[in-house]
N, C-alpha and C. Protein backbone atom coordinates (compact mmCIF):
# COMPACT_ATOMS: atom_id res chain seq x y z
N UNK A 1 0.84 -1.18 0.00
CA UNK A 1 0.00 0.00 0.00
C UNK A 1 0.89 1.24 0.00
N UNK A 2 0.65 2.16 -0.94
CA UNK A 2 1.81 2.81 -0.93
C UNK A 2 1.21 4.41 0.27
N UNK A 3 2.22 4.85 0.74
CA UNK A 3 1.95 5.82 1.80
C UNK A 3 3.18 7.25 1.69
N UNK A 4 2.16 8.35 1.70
CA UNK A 4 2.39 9.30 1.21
C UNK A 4 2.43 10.77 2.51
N UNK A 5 3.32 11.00 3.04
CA UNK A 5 3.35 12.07 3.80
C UNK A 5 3.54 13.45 3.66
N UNK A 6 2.43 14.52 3.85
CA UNK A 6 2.59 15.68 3.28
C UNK A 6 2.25 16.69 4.81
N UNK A 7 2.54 18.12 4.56
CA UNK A 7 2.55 18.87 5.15
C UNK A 7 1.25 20.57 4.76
N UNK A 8 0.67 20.45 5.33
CA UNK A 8 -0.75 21.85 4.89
C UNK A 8 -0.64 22.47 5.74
N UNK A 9 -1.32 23.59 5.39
CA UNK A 9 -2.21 24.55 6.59
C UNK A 9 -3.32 23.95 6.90
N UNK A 10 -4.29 24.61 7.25
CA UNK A 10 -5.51 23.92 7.69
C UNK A 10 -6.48 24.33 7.47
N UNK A 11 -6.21 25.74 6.23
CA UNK A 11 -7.46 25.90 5.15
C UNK A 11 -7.22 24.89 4.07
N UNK A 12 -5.68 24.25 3.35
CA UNK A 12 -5.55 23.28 2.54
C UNK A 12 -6.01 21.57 3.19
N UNK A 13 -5.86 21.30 4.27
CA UNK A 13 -6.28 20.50 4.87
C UNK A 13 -7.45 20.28 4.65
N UNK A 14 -8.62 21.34 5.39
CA UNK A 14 -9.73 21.30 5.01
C UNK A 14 -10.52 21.27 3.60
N UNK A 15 -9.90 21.58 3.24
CA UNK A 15 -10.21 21.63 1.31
C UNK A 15 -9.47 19.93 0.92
N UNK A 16 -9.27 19.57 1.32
CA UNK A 16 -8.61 17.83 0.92
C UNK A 16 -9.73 17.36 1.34
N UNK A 17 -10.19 17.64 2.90
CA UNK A 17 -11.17 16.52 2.86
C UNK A 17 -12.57 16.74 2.86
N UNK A 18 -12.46 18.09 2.10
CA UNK A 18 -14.05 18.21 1.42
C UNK A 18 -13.94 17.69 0.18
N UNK A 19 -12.77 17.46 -0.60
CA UNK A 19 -12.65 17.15 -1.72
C UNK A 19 -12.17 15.90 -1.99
N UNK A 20 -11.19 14.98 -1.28
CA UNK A 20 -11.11 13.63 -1.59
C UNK A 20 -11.49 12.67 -0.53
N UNK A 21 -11.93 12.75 0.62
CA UNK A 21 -12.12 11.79 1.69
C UNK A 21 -13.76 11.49 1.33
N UNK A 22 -14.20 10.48 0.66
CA UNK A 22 -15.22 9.52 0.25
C UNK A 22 -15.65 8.81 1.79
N UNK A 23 -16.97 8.52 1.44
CA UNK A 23 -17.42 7.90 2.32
C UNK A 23 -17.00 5.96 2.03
N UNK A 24 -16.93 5.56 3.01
CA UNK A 24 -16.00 3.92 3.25
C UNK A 24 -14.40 3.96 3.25
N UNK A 25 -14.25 5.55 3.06
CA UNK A 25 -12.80 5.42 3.95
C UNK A 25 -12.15 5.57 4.98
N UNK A 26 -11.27 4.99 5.15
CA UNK A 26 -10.74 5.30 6.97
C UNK A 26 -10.31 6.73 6.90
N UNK A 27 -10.42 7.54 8.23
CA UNK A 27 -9.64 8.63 8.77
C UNK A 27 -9.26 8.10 9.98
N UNK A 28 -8.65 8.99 10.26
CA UNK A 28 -7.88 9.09 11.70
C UNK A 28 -7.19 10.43 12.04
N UNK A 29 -8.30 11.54 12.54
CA UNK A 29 -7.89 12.51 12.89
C UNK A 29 -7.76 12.77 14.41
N UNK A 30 -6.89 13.99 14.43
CA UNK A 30 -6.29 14.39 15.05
C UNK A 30 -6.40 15.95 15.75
N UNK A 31 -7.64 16.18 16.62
CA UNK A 31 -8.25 17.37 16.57
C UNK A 31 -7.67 17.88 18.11
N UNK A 32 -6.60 18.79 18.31
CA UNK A 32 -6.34 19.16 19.89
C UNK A 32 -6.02 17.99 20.54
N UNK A 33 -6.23 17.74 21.66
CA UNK A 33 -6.21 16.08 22.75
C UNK A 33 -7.31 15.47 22.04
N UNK A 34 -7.37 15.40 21.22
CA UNK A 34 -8.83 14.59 20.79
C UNK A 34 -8.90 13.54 19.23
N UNK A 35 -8.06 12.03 19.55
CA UNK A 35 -8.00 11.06 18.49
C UNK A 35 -9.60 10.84 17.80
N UNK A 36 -9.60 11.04 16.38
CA UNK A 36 -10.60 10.44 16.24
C UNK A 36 -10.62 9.25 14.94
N UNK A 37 -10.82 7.93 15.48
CA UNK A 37 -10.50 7.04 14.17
C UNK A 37 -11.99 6.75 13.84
N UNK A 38 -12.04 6.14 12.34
CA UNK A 38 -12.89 5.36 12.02
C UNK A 38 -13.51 5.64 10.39
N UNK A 39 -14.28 5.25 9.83
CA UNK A 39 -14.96 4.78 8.53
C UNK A 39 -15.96 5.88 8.54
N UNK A 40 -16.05 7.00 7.34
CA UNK A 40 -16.49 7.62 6.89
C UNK A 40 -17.46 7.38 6.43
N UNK A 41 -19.10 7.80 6.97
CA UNK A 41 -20.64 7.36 5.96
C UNK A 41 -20.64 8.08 5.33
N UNK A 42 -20.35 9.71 5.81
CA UNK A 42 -20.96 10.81 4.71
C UNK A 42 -19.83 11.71 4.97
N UNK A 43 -19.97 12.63 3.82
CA UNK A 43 -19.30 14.03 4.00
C UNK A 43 -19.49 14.83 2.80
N UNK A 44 -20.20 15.70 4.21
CA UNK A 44 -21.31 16.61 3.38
C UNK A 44 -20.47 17.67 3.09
N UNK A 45 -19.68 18.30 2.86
CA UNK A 45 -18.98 19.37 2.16
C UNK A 45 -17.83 19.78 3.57
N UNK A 46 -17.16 18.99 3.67
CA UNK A 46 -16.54 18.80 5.15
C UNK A 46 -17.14 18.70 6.52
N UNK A 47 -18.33 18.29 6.14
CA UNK A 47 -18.86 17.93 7.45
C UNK A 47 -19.12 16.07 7.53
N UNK A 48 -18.02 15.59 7.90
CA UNK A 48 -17.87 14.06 8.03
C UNK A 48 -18.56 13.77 9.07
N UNK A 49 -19.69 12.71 8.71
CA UNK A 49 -19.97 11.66 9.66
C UNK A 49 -19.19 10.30 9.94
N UNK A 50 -18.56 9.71 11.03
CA UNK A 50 -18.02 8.80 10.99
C UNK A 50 -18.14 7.94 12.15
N UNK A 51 -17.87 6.39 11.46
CA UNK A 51 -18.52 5.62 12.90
C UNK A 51 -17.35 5.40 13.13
N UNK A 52 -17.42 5.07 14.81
CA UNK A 52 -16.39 5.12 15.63
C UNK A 52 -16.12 3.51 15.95
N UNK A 53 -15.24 2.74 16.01
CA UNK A 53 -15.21 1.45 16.60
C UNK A 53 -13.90 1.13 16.94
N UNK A 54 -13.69 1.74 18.52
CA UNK A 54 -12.40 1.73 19.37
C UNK A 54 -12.99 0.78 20.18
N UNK A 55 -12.00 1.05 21.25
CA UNK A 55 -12.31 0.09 22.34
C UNK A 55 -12.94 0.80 23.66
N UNK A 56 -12.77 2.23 23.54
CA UNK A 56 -13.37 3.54 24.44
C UNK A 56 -14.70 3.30 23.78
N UNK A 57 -14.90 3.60 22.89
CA UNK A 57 -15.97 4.74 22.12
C UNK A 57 -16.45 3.63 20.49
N UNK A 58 -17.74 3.90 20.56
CA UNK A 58 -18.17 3.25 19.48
C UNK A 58 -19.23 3.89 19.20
N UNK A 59 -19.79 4.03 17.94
CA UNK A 59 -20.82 4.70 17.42
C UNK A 59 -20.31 5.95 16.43
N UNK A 60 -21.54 6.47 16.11
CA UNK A 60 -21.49 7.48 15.17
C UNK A 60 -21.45 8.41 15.81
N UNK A 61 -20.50 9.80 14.72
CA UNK A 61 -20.16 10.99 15.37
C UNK A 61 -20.01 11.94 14.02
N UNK A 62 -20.62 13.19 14.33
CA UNK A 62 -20.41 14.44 13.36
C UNK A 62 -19.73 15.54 13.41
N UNK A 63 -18.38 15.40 12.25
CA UNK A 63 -17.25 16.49 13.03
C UNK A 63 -17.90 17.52 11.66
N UNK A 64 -17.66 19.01 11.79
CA UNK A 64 -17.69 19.84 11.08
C UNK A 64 -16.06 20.43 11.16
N UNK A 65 -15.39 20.12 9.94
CA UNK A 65 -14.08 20.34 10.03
C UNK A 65 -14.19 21.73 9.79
N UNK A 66 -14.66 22.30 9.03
CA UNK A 66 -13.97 23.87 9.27
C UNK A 66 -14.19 24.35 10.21
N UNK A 67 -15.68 24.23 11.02
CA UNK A 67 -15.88 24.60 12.45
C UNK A 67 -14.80 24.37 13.64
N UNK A 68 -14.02 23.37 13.39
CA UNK A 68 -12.62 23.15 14.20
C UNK A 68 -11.06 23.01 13.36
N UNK A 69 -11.29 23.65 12.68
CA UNK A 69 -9.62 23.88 11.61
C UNK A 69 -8.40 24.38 12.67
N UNK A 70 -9.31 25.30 13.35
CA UNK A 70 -7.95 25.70 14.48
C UNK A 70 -7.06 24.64 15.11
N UNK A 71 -8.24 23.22 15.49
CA UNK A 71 -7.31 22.60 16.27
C UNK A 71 -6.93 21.34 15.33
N UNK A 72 -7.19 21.16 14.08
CA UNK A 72 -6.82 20.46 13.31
C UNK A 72 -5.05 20.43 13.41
N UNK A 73 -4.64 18.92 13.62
CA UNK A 73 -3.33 18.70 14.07
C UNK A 73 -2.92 17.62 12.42
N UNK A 74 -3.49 16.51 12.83
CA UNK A 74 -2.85 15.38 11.82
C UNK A 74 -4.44 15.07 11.33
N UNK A 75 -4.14 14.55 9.95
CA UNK A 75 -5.39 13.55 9.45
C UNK A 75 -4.31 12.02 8.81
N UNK A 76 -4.78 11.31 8.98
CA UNK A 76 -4.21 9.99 8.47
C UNK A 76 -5.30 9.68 7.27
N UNK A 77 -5.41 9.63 6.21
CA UNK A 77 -6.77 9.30 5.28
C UNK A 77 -6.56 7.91 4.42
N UNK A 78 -7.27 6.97 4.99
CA UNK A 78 -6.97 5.50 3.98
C UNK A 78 -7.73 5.23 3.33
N UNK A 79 -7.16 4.60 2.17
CA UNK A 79 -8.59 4.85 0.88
C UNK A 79 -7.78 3.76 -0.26
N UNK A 80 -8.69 3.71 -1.44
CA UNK A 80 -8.42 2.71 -1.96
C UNK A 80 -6.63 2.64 -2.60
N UNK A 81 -6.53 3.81 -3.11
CA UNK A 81 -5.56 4.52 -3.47
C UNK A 81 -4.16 4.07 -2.59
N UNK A 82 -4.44 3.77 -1.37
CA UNK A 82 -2.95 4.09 0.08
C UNK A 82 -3.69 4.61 1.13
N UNK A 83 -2.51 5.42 1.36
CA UNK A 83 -2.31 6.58 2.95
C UNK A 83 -2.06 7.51 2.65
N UNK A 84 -2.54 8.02 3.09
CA UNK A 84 -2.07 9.81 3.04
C UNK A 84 -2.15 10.30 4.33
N UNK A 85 -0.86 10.69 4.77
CA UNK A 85 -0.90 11.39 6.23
C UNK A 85 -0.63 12.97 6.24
N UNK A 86 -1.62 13.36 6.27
CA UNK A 86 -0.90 15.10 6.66
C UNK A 86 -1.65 16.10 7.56
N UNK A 87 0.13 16.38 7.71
CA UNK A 87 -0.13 17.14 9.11
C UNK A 87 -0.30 19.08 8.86
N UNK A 88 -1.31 19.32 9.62
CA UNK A 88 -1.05 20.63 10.21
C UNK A 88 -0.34 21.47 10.10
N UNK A 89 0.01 22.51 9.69
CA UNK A 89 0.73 23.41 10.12
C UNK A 89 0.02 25.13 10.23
N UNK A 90 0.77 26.14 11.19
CA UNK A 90 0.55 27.32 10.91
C UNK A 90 0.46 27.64 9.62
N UNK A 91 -0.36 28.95 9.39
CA UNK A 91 -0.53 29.99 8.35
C UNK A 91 0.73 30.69 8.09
């Protein structure tokens, strides 16, 4: 699987995963102290729904990524394609 590490801000961030993160793919973001893994149902123009299935926390959850871009740190995005990990950075 090939895996690809890049570096954004977190208006380009957010524009990735209004634009390539499909629903049935994995994320694994990274919002402040706050991991969030799991399988993408929807995403409505960066507003991802995703079910959760840790060993804490299970169920469905609705992040509105631009509503939290500030604390946008890492996204990990797995998809048919690979990995794509990218991280955060200042403006």
């Amino acid at each position: 699987m090939k895996k690809e590490n890049r570096i954004a801000t977190c208006e380009e961030l957010c524009r990735y995963i209004k634009e390539e993160v499909k629903p049935g793919d994995t994320v694994r973001l990274s919002l402040g102290r706050v991991y969030i893994p799991g399988k993408v149902v929807t995403n409505n123009a960066g507003v991802l729904q995703i079910k959760i299935d840790s060993d804490m926390i299970k169920g469905l959850t609705t992040i509105d990524v631009e509503k939290l871009k500030e604390y946008l740190i890492e996204l990990e995005h797995e998809c048919e394609g690979g990995v794509c990990l990218i991280e955060a950075v200042d403006e």
